[in-house]
PDB file of N, CA and C in Angstrom:
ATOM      1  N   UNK A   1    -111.622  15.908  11.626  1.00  0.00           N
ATOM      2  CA  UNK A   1    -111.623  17.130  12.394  1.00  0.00           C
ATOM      3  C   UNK A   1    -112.743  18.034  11.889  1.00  0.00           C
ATOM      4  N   UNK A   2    -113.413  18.486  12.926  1.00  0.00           N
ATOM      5  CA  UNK A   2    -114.299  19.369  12.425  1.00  0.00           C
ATOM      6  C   UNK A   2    -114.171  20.796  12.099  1.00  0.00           C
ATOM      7  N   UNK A   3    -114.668  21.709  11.719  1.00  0.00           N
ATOM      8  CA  UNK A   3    -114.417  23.468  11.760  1.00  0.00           C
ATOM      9  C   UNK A   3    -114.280  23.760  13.522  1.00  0.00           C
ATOM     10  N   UNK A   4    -114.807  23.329  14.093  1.00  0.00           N
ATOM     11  CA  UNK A   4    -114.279  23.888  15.346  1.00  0.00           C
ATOM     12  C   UNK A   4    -112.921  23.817  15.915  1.00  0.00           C
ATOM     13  N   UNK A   5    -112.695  22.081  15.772  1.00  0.00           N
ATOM     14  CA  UNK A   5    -111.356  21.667  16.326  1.00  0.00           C
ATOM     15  C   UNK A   5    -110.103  22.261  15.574  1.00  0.00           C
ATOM     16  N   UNK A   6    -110.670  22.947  14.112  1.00  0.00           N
ATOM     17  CA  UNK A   6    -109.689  23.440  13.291  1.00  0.00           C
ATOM     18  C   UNK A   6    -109.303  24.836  13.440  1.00  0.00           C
ATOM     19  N   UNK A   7    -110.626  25.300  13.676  1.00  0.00           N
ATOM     20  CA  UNK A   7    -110.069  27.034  14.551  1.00  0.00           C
ATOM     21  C   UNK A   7    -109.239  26.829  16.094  1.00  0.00           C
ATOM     22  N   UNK A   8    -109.739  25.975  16.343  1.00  0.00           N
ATOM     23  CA  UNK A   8    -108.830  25.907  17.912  1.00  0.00           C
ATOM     24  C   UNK A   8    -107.771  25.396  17.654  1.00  0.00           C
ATOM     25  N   UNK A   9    -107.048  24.467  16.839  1.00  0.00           N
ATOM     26  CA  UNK A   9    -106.040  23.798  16.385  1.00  0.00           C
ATOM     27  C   UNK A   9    -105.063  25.220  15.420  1.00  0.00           C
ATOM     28  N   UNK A  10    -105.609  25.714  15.049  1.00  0.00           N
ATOM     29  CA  UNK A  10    -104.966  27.387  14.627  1.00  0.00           C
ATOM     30  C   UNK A  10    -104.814  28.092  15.497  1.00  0.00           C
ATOM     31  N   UNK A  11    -105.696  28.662  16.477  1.00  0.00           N
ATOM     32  CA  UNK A  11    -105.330  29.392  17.369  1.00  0.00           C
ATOM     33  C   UNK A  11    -104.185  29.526  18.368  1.00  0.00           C
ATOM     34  N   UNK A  12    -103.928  27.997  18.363  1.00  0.00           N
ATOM     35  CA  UNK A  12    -102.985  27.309  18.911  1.00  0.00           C
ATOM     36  C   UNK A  12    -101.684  28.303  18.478  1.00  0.00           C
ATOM     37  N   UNK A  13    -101.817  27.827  17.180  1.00  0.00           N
ATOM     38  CA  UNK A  13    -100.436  27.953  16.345  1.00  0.00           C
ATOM     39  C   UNK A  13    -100.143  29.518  16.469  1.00  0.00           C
ATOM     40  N   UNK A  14    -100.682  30.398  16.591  1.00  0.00           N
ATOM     41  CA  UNK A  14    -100.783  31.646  16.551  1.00  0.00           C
ATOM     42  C   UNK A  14    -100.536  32.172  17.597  1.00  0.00           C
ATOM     43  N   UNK A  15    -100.624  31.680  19.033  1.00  0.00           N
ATOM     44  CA  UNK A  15    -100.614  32.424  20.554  1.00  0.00           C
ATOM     45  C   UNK A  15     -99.056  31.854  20.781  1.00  0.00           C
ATOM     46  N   UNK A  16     -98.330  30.888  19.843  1.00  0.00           N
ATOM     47  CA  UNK A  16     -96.875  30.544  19.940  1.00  0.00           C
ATOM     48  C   UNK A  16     -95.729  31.508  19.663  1.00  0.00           C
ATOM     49  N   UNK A  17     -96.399  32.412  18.820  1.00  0.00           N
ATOM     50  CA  UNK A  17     -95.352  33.178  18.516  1.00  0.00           C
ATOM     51  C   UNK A  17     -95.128  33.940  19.782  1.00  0.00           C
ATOM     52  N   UNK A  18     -93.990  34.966  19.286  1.00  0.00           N
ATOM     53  CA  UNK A  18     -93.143  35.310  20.270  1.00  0.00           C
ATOM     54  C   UNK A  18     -94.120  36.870  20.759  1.00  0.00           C
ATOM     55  N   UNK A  19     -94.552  37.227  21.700  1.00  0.00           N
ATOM     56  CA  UNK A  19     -95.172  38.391  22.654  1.00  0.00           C
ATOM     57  C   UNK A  19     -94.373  39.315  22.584  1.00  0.00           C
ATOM     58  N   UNK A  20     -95.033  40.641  22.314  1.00  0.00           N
ATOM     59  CA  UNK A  20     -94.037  42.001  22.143  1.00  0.00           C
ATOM     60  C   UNK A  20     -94.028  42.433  20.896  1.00  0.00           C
ATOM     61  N   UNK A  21     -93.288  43.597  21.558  1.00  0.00           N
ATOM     62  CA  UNK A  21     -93.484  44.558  20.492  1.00  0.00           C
ATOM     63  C   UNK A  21     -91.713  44.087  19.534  1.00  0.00           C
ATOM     64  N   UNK A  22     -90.852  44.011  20.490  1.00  0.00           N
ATOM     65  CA  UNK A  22     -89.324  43.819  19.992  1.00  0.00           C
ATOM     66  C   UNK A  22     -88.884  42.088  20.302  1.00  0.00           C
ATOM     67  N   UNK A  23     -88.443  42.166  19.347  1.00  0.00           N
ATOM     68  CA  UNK A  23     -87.671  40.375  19.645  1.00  0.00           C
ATOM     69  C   UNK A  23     -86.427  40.894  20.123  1.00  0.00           C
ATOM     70  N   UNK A  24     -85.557  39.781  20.509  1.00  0.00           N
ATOM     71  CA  UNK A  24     -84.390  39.986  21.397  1.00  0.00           C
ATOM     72  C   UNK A  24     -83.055  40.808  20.850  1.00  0.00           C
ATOM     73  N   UNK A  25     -83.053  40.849  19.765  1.00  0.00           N
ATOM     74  CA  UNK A  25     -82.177  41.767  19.227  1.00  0.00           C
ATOM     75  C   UNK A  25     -82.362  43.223  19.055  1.00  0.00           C
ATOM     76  N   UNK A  26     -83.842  43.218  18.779  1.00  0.00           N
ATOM     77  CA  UNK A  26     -84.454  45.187  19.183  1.00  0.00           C
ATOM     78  C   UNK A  26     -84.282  44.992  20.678  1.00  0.00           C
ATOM     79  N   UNK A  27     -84.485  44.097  21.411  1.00  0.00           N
ATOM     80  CA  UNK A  27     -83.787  44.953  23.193  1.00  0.00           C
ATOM     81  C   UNK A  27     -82.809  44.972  23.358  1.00  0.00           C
ATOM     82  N   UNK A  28     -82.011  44.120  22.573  1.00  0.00           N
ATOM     83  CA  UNK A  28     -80.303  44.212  22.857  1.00  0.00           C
ATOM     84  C   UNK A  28     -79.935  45.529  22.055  1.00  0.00           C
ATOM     85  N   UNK A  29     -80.322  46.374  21.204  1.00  0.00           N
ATOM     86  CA  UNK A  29     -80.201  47.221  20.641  1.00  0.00           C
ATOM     87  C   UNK A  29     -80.647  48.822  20.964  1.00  0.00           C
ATOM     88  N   UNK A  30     -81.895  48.290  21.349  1.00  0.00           N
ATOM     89  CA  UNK A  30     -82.468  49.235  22.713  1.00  0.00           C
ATOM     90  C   UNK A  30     -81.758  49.865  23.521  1.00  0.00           C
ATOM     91  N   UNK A  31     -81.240  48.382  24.296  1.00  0.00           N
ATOM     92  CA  UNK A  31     -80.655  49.129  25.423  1.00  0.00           C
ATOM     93  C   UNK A  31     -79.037  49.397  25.137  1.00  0.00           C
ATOM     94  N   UNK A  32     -78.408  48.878  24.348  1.00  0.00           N
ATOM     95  CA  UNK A  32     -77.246  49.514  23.954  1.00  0.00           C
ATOM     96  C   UNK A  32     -77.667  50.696  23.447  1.00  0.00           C
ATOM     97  N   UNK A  33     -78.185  51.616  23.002  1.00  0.00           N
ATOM     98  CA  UNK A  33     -78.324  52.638  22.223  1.00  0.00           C
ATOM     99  C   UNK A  33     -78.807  53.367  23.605  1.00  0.00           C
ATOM    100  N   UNK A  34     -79.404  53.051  24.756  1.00  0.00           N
ATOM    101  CA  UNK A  34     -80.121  53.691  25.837  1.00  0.00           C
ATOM    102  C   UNK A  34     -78.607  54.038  26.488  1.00  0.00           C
ATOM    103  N   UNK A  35     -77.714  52.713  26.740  1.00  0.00           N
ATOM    104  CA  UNK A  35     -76.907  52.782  27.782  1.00  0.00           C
ATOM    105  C   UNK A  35     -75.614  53.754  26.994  1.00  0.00           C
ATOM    106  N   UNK A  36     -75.579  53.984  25.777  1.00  0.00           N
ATOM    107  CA  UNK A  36     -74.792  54.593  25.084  1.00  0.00           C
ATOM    108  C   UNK A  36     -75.371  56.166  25.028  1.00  0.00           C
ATOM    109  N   UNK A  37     -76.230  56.532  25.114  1.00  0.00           N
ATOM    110  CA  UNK A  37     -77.173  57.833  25.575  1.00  0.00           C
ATOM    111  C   UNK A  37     -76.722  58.163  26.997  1.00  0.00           C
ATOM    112  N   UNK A  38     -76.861  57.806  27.643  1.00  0.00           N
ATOM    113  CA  UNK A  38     -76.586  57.959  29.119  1.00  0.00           C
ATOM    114  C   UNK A  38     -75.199  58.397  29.558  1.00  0.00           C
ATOM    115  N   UNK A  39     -74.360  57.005  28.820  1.00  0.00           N
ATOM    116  CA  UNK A  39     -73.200  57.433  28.829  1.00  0.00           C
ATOM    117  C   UNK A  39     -72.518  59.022  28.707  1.00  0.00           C
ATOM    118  N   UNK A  40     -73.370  59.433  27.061  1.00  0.00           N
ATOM    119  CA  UNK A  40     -72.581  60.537  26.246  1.00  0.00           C
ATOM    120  C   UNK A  40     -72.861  61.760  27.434  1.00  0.00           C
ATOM    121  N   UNK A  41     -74.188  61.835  27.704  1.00  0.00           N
ATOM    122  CA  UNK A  41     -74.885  63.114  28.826  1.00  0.00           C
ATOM    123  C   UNK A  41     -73.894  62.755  30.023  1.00  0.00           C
ATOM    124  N   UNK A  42     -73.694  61.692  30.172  1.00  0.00           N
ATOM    125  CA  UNK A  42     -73.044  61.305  31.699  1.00  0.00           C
ATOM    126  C   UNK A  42     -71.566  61.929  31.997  1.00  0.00           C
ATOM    127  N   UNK A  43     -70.715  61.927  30.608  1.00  0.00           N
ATOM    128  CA  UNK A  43     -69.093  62.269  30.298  1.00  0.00           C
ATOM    129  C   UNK A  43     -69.112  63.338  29.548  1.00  0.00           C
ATOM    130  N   UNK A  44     -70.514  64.274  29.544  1.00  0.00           N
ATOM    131  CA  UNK A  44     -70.208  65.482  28.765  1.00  0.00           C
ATOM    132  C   UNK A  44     -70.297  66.593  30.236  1.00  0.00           C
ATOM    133  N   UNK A  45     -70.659  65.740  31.213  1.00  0.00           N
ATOM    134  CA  UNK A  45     -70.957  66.899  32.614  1.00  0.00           C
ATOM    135  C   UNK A  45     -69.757  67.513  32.682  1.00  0.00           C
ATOM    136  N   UNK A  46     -69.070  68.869  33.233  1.00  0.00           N
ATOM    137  CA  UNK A  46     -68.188  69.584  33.348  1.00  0.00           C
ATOM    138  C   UNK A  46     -67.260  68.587  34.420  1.00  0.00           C
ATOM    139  N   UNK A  47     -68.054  68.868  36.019  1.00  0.00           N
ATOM    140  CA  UNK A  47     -67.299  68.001  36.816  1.00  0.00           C
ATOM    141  C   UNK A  47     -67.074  66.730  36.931  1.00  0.00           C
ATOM    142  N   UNK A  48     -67.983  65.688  36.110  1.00  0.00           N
ATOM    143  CA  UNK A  48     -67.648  64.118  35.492  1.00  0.00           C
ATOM    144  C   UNK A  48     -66.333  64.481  34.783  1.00  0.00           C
ATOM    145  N   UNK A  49     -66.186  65.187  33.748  1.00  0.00           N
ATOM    146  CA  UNK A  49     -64.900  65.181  32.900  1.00  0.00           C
ATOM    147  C   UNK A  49     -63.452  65.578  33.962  1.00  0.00           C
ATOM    148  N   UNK A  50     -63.621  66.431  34.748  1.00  0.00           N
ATOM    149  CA  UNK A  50     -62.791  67.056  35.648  1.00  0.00           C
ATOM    150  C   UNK A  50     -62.365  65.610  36.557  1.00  0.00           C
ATOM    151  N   UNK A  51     -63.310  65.189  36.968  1.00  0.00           N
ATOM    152  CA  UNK A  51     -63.038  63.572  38.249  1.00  0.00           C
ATOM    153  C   UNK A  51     -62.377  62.944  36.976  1.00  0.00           C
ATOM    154  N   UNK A  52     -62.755  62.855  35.715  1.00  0.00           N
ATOM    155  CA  UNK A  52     -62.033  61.707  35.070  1.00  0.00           C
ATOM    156  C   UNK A  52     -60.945  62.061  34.694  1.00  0.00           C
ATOM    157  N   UNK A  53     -60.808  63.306  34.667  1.00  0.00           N
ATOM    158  CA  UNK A  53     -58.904  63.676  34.305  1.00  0.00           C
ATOM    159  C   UNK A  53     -58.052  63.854  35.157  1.00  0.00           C
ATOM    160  N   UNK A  54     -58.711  63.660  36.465  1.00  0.00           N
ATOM    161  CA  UNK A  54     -57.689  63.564  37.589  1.00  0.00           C
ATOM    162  C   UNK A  54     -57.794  62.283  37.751  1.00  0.00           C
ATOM    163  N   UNK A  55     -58.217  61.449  37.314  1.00  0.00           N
ATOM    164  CA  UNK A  55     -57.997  59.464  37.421  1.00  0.00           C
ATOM    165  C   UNK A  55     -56.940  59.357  36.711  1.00  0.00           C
ATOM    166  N   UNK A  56     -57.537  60.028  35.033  1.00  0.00           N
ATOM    167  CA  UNK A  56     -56.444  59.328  34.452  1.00  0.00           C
ATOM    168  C   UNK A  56     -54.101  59.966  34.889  1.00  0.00           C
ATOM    169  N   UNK A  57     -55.048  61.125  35.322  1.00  0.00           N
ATOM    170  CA  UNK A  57     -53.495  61.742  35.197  1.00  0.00           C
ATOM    171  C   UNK A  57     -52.800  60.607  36.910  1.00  0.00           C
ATOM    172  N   UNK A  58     -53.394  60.093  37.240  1.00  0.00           N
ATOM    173  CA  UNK A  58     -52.407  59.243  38.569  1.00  0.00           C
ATOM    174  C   UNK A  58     -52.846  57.321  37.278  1.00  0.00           C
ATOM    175  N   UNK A  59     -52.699  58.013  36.394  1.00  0.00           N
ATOM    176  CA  UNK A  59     -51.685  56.379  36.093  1.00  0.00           C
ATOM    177  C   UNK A  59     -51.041  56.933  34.746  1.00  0.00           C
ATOM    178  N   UNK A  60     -51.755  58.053  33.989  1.00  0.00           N
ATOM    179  CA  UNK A  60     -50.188  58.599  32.827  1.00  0.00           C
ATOM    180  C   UNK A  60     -49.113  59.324  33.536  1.00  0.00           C
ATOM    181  N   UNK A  61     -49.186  59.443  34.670  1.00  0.00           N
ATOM    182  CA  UNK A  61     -47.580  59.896  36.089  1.00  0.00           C
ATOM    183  C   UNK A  61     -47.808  61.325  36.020  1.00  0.00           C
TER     184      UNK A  61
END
């Protein structure tokens, strides 16, 4: 093998790895932490809390 075929035979090895900034556990983490954000703003609204306590009160009787 020559120096050429050996830089291209590396380069190889190098464009395999994985693309991005996050591997799959920083997006699974991401977006749990996004969808858990959303949530908190979502159930802190006055009239969100109001619709949800009239749900729950027609099944605690």
């Amino acid at each position: 093998m020559n120096k050429a075929e050996q830089i291209i035979a590396s380069s190889k090895r190098v464009s395999r790895r994985k693309p991005g900034f996050l591997g799959f556990r920083g997006r699974v983490a991401l977006m749990t932490l996004t969808m858990l954000l959303m949530l908190f703003v979502f159930f802190t609204q006055p009239h969100v809390r109001e619709i949800f306590a009239s749900w729950t009160s027609l099944f605690s009787g």
